[in-house]
N, C-alpha and C. Protein backbone atom coordinates (compact mmCIF):
# COMPACT_ATOMS: atom_id res chain seq x y z
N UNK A 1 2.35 -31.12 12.97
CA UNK A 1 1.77 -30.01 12.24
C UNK A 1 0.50 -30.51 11.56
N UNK A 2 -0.64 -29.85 11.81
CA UNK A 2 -2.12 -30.49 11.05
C UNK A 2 -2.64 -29.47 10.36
N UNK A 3 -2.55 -29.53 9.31
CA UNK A 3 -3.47 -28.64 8.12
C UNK A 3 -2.33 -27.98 8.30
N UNK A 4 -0.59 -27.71 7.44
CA UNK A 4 0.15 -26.93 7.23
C UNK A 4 0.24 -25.96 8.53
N UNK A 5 -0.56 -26.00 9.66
CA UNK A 5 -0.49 -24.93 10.38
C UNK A 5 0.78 -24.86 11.70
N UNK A 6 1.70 -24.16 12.13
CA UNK A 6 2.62 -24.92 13.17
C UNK A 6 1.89 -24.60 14.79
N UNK A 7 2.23 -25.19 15.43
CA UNK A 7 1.61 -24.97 17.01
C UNK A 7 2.02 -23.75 17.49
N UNK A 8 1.01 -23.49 18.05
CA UNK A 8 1.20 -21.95 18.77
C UNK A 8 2.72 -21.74 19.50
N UNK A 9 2.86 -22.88 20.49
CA UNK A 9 4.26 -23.25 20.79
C UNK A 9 5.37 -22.43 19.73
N UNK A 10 5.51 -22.72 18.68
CA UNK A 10 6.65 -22.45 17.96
C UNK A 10 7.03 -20.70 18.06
N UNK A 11 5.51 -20.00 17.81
CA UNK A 11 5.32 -18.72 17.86
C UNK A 11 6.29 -17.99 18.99
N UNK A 12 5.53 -18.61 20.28
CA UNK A 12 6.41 -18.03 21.73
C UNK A 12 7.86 -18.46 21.83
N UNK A 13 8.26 -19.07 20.92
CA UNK A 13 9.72 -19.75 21.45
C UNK A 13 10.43 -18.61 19.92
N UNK A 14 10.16 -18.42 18.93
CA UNK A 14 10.37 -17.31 17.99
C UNK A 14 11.16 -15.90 18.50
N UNK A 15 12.24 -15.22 18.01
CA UNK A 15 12.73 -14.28 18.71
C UNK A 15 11.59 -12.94 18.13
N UNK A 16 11.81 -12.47 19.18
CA UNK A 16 10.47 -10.80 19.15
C UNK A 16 11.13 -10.23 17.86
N UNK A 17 12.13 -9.70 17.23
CA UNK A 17 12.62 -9.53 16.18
C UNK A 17 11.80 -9.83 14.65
N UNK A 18 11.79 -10.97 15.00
CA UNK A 18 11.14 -11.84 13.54
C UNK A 18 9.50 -11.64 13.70
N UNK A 19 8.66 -11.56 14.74
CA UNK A 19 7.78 -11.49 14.79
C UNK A 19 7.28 -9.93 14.95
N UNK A 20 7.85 -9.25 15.39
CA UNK A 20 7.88 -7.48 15.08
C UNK A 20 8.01 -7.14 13.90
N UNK A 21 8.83 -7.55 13.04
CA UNK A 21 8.82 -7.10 11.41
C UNK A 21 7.51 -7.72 10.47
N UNK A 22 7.64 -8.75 10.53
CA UNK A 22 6.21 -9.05 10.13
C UNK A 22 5.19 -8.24 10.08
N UNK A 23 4.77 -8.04 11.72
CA UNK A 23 3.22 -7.47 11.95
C UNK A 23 3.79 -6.08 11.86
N UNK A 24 4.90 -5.72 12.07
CA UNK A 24 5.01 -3.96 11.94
C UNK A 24 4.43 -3.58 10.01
N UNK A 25 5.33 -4.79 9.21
CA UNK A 25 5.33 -4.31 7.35
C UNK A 25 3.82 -4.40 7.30
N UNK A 26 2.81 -5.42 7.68
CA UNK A 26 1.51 -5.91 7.80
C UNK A 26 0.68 -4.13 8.26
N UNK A 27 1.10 -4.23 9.26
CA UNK A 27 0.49 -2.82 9.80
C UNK A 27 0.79 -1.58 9.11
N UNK A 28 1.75 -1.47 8.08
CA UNK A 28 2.41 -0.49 7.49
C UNK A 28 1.35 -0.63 6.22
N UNK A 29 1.37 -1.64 5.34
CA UNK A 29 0.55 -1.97 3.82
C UNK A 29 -0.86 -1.75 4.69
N UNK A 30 -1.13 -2.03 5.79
CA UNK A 30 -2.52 -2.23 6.04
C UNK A 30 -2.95 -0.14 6.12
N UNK A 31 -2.37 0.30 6.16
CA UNK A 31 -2.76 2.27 6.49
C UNK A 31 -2.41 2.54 4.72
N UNK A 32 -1.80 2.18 4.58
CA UNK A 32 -1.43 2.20 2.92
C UNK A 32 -2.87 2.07 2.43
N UNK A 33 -3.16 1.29 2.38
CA UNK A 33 -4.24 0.30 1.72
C UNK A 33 -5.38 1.07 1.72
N UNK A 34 -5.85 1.83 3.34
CA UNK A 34 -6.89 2.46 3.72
C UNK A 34 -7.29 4.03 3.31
N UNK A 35 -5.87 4.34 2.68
CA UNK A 35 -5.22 5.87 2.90
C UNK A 35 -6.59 6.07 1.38
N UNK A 36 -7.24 7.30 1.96
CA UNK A 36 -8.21 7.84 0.38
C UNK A 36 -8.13 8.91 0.85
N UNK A 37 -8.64 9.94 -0.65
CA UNK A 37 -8.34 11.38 -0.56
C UNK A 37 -9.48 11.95 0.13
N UNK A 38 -9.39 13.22 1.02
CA UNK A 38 -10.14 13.47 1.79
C UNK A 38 -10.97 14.70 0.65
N UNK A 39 -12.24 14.88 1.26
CA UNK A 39 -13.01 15.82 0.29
C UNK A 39 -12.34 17.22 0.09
N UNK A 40 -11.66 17.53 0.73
CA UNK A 40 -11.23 19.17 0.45
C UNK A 40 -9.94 18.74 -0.17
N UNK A 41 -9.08 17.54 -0.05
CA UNK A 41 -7.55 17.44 -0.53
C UNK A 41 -7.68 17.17 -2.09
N UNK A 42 -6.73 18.06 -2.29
CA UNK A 42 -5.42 17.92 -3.66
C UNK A 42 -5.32 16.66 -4.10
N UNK A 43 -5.56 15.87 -5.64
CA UNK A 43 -4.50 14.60 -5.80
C UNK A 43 -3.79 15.07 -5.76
N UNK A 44 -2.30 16.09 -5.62
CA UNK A 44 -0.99 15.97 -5.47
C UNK A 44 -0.96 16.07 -3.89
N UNK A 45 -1.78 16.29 -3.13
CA UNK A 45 -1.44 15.93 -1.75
C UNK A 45 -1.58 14.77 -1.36
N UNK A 46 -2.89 13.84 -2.07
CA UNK A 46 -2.90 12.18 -1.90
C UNK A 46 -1.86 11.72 -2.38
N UNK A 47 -1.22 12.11 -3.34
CA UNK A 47 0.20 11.29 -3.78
C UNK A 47 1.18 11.54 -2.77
N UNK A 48 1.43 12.70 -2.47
CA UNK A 48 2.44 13.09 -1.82
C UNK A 48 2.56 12.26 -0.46
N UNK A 49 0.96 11.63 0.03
CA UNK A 49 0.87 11.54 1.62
C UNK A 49 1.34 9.72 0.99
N UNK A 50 0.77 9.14 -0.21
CA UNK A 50 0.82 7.54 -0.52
C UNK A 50 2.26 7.21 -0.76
N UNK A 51 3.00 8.42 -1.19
CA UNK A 51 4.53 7.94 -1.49
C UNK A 51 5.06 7.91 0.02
N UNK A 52 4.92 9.29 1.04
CA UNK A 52 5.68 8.98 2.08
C UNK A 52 5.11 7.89 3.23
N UNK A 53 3.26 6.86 2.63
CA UNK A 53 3.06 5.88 3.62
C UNK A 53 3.79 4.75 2.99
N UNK A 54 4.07 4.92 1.35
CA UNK A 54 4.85 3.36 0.85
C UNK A 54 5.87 2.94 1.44
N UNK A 55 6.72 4.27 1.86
CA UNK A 55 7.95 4.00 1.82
C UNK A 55 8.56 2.98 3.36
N UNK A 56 7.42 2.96 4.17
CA UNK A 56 7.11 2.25 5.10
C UNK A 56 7.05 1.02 4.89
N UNK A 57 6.61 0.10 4.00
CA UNK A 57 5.77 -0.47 3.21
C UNK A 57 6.91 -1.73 2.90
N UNK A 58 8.34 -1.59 2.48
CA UNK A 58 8.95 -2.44 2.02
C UNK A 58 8.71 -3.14 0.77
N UNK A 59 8.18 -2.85 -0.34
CA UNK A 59 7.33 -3.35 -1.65
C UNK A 59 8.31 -3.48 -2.72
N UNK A 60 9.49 -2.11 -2.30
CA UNK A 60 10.64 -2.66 -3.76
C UNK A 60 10.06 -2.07 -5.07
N UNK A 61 10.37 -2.96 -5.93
CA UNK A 61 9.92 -2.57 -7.43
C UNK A 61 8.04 -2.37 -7.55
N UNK A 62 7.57 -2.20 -6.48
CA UNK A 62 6.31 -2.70 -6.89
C UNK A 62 5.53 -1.09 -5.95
N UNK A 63 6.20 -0.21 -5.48
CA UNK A 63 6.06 0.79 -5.18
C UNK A 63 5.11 1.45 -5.76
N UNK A 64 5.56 1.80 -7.36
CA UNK A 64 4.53 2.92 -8.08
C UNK A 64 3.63 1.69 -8.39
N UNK A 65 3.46 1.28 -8.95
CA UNK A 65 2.01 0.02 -9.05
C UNK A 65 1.07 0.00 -8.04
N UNK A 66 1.51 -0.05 -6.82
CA UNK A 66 0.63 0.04 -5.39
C UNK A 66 0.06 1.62 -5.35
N UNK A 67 1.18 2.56 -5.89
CA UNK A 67 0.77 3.79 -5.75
C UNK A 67 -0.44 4.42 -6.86
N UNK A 68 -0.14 3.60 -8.10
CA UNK A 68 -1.36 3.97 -9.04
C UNK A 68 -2.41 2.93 -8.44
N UNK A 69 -2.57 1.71 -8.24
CA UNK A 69 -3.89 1.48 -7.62
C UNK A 69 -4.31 2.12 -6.74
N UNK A 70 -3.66 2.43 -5.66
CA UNK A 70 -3.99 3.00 -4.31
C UNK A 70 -5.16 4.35 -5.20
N UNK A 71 -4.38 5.29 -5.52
CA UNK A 71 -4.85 6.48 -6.27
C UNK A 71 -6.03 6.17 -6.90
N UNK A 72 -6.06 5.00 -7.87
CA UNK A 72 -6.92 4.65 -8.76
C UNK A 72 -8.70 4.03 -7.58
N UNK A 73 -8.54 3.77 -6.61
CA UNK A 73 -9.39 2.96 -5.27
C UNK A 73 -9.78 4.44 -4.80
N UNK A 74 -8.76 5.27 -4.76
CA UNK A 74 -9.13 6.44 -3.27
C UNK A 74 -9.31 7.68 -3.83
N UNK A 75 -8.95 8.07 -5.15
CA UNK A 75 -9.66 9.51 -5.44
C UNK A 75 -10.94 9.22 -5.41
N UNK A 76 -11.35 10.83 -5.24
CA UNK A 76 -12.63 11.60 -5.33
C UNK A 76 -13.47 12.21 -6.80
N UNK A 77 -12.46 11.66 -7.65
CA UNK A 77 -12.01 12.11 -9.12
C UNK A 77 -12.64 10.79 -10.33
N UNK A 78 -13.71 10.75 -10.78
CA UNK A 78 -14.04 9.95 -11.82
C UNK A 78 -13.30 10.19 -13.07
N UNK A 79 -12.85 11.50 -13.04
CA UNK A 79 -11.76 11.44 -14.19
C UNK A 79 -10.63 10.95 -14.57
N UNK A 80 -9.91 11.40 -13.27
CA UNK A 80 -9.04 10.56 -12.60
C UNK A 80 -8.79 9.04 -13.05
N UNK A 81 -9.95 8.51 -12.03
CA UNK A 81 -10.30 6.87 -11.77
C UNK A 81 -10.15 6.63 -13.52
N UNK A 82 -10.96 6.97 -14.46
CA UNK A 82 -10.97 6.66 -15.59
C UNK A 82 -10.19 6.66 -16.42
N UNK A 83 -9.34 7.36 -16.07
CA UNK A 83 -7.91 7.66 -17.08
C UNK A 83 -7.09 6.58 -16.48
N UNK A 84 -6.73 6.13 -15.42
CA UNK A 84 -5.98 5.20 -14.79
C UNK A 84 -6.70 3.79 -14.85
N UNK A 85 -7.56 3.91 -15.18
CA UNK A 85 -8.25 2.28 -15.61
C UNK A 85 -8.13 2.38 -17.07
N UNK A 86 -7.76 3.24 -17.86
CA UNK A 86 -8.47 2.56 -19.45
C UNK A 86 -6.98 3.38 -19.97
N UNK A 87 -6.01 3.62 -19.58
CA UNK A 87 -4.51 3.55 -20.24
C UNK A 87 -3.72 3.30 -19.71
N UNK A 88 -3.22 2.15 -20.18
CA UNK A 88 -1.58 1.13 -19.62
C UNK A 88 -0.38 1.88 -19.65
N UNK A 89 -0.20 2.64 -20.49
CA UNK A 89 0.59 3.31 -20.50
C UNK A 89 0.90 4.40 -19.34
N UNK A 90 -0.03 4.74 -19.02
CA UNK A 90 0.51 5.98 -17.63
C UNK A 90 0.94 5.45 -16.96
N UNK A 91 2.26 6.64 -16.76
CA UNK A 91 3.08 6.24 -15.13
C UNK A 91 2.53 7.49 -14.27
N UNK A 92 3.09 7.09 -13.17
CA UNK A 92 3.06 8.15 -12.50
C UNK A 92 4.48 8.88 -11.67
N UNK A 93 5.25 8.97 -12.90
CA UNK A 93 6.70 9.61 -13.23
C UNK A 93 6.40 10.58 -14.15
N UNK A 94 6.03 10.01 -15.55
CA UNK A 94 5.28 10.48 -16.69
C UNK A 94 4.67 11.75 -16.70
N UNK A 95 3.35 11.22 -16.04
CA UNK A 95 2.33 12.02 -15.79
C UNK A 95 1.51 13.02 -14.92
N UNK A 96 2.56 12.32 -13.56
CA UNK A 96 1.29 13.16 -12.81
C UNK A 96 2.64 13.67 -11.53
């Protein structure tokens, strides 16, 4: 093994199982990640669409956190954006 890295070898000898979950959760956070509100949409339709891409996602306790950044990156909404950057306190159970 050179520089922590293992040989490609190991990869192909790996059952498809272990290497399907990986790149499937990877591919799941990666549409997550990208997901922003479109100009004519609702924030309660961007929430609605970020809760049912999380749930893909496998994240656990860390669900609504991903879901207020996500929100906080992808509205169209400076009001929005601003209220979710400058109070710790909001959830988005709470609030929205």
């Amino acid at each position: 093994m050179k520089d922590g890295l293992a040989p490609p070898y190991r990869f192909s000898n790996a059952p498809v199982h272990q290497c399907c979950l990986g790149v499937k959760d990877c591919a799941e956070r990666h549409r997550f990640r990208r997901r922003r509100q479109l100009p004519s949409e609702s924030t309660d339709r961007l929430f609605a669409e970020l809760r049912e891409l999380i749930t893909f996602c496998e994240l656990g306790a860390l669900e609504e956190q991903m879901i207020r950044d996500q929100v906080t990156e992808g509205t169209n909404s400076a009001a929005l954006r601003e209220r979710l950057l400058t109070e710790d306190a909001l959830t988005l159970e709470k609030d929205y």
